[in-house]
Protein backbone atom coordinates (compact mmCIF):
# COMPACT_ATOMS: atom_id res chain seq x y z
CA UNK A 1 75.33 112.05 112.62
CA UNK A 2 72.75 113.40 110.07
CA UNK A 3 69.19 112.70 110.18
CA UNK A 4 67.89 109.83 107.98
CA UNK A 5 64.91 111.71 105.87
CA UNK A 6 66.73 114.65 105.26
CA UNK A 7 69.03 116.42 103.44
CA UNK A 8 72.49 114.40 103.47
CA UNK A 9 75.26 116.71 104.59
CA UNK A 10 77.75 117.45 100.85
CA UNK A 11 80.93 117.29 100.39
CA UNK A 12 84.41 117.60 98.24
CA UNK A 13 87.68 115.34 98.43
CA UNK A 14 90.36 114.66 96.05
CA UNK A 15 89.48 110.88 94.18
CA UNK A 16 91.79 107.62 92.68
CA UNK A 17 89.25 109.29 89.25
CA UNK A 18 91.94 112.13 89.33
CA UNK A 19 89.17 114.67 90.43
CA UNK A 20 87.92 115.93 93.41
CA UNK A 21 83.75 114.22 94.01
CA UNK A 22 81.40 116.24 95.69
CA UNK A 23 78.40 114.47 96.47
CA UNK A 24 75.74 116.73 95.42
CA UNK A 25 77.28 115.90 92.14
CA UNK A 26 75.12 112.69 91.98
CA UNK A 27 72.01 114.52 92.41
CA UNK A 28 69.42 114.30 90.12
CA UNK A 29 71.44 111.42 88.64
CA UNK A 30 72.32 108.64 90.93
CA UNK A 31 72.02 107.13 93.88
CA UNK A 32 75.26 107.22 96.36
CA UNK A 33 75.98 104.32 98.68
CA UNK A 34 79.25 106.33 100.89
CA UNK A 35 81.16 103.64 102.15
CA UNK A 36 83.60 104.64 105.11
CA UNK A 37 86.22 102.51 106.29
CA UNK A 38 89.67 102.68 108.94
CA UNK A 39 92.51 102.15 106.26
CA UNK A 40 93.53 100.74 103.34
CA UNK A 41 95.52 97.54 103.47
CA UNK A 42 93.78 96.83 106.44
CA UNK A 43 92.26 93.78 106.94
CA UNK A 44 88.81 93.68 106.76
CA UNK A 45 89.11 97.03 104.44
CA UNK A 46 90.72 94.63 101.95
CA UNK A 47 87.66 92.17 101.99
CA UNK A 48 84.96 94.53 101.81
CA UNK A 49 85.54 97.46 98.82
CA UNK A 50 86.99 94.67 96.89
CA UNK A 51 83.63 92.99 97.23
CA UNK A 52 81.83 96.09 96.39
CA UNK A 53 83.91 96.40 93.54
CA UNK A 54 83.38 93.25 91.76
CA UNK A 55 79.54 94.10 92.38
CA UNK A 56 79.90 97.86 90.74
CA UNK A 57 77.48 96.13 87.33
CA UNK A 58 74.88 94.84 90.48
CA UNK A 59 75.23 98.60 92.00
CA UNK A 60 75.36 100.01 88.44
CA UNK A 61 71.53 98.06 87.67
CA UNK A 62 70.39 100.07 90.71
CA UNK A 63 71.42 103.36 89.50
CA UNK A 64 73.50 103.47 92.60
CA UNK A 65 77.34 104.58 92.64
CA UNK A 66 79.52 103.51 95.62
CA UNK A 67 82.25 105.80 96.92
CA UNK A 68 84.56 104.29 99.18
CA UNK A 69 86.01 107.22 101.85
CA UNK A 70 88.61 106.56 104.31
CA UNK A 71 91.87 108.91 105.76
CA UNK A 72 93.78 108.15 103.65
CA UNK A 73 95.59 109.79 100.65
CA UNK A 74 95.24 109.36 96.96
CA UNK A 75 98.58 107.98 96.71
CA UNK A 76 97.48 105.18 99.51
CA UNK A 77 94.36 104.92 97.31
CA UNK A 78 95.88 103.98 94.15
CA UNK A 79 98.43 101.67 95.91
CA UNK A 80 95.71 99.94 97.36
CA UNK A 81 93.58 99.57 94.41
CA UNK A 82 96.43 98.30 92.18
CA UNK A 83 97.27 95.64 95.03
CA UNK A 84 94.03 94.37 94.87
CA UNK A 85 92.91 94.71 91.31
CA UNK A 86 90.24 97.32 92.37
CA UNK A 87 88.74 99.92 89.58
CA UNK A 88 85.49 100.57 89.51
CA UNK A 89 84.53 102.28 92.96
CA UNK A 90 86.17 105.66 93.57
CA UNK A 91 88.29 106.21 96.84
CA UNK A 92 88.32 109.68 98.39
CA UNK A 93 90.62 110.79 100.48
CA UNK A 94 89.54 112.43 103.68
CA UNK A 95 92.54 113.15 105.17
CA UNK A 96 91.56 115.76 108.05
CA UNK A 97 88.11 113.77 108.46
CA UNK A 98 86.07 116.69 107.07
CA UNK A 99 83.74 114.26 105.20
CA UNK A 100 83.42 111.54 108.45
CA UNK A 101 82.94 114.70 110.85
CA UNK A 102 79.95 115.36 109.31
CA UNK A 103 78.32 111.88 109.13
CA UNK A 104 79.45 111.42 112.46
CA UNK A 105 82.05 108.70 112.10
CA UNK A 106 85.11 110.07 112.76
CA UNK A 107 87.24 108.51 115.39
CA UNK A 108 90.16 111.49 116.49
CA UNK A 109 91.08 109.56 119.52
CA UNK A 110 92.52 107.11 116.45
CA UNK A 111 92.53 109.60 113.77
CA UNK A 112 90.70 107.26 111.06
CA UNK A 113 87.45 106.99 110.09
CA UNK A 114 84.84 104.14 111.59
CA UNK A 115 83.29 101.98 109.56
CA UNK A 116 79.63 103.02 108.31
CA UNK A 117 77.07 103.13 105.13
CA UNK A 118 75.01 105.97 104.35
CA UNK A 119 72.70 105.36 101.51
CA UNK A 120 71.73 108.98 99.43
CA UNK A 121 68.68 108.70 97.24
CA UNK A 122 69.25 110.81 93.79
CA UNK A 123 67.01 113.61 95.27
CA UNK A 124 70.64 114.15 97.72
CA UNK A 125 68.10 112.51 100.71
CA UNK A 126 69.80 110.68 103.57
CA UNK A 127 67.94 107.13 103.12
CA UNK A 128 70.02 104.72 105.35
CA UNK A 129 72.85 105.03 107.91
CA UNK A 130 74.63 101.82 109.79
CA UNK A 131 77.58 102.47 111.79
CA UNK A 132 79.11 99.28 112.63
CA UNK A 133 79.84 98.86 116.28
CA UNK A 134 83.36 96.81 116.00
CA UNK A 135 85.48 98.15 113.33
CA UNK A 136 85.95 94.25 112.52
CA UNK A 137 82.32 94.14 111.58
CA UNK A 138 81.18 94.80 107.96
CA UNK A 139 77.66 95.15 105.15
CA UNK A 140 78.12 92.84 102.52
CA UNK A 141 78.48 93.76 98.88
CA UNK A 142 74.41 92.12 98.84
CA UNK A 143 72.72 93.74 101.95
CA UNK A 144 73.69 97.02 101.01
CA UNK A 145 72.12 96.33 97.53
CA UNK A 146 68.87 95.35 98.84
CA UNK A 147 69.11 98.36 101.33
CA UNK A 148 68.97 100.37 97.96
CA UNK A 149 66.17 98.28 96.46
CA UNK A 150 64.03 99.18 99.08
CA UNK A 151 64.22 102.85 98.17
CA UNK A 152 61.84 101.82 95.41
């Protein structure tokens, strides 16, 4: 797992925007809350990016984008956000892990991702990182705003 007060580790996946995200895209611009979860349609996957959805203005007034990274694909992605009326946090597709690898929260004994928020400052710094213990457990839409408060 990277080291919270440096450098947070980039990457590029394909995205439901129709382009592939890199994070160091954000830099200089925006803050980046990276939201990994297990699966879509999954149960507790389906209660928390919805929630972070509906609070994209309450992320937005924070200068703070959400991406929401999981295995898997784009076509899963869209499925999922249509079921749920999702569109305003990107999904990226991590597929072989790449991206979860490198924050440490890749489970290949399962082959999905754990669940886990890493908070980037716009200077691309590693500010925050929670791995939840039980994949059943989960930040709320709130906490994670206040995490990003803090940053001042």
């Amino acid at each position: 797992m990277p080291t919270v007060g440096q450098p947070a580790p980039d990457f590029k996946l394909a995205s439901t925007e129709g382009r592939d995200i890199s994070l160091s895209e954000f830099k200089g611009k925006k803050n980046v809350v990276l939201a990994f979860y297990p699966l879509d349609f999954s149960p507790v996957c389906s209660v928390q990016i919805p929630e972070y959805d509906q609070n994209a203005d309450a992320f937005e007034e924070v200068d703070t984008v959400v991406l929401g990274i999981s295995r898997d694909s784009v076509f899963a992605h869209k499925a999922w956000q249509e079921n749920l009326g999702m569109s305003k946090v990107a999904l990226l597709a991590d597929m072989k892990g790449e991206a979860a690898s490198k924050y440490g929260v890749y489970l290949p004994d399962k082959g999905i991702t754990g669940r886990a928020i890493f908070v980037v400052d716009k200077k691309g710094i590693l500010r925050h990182a929670h791995v939840e213990e039980k994949l059943q457990d989960r930040r709320l839409a709130q906490e994670v705003i206040e995490l990003v408060k803090s940053l001042g």
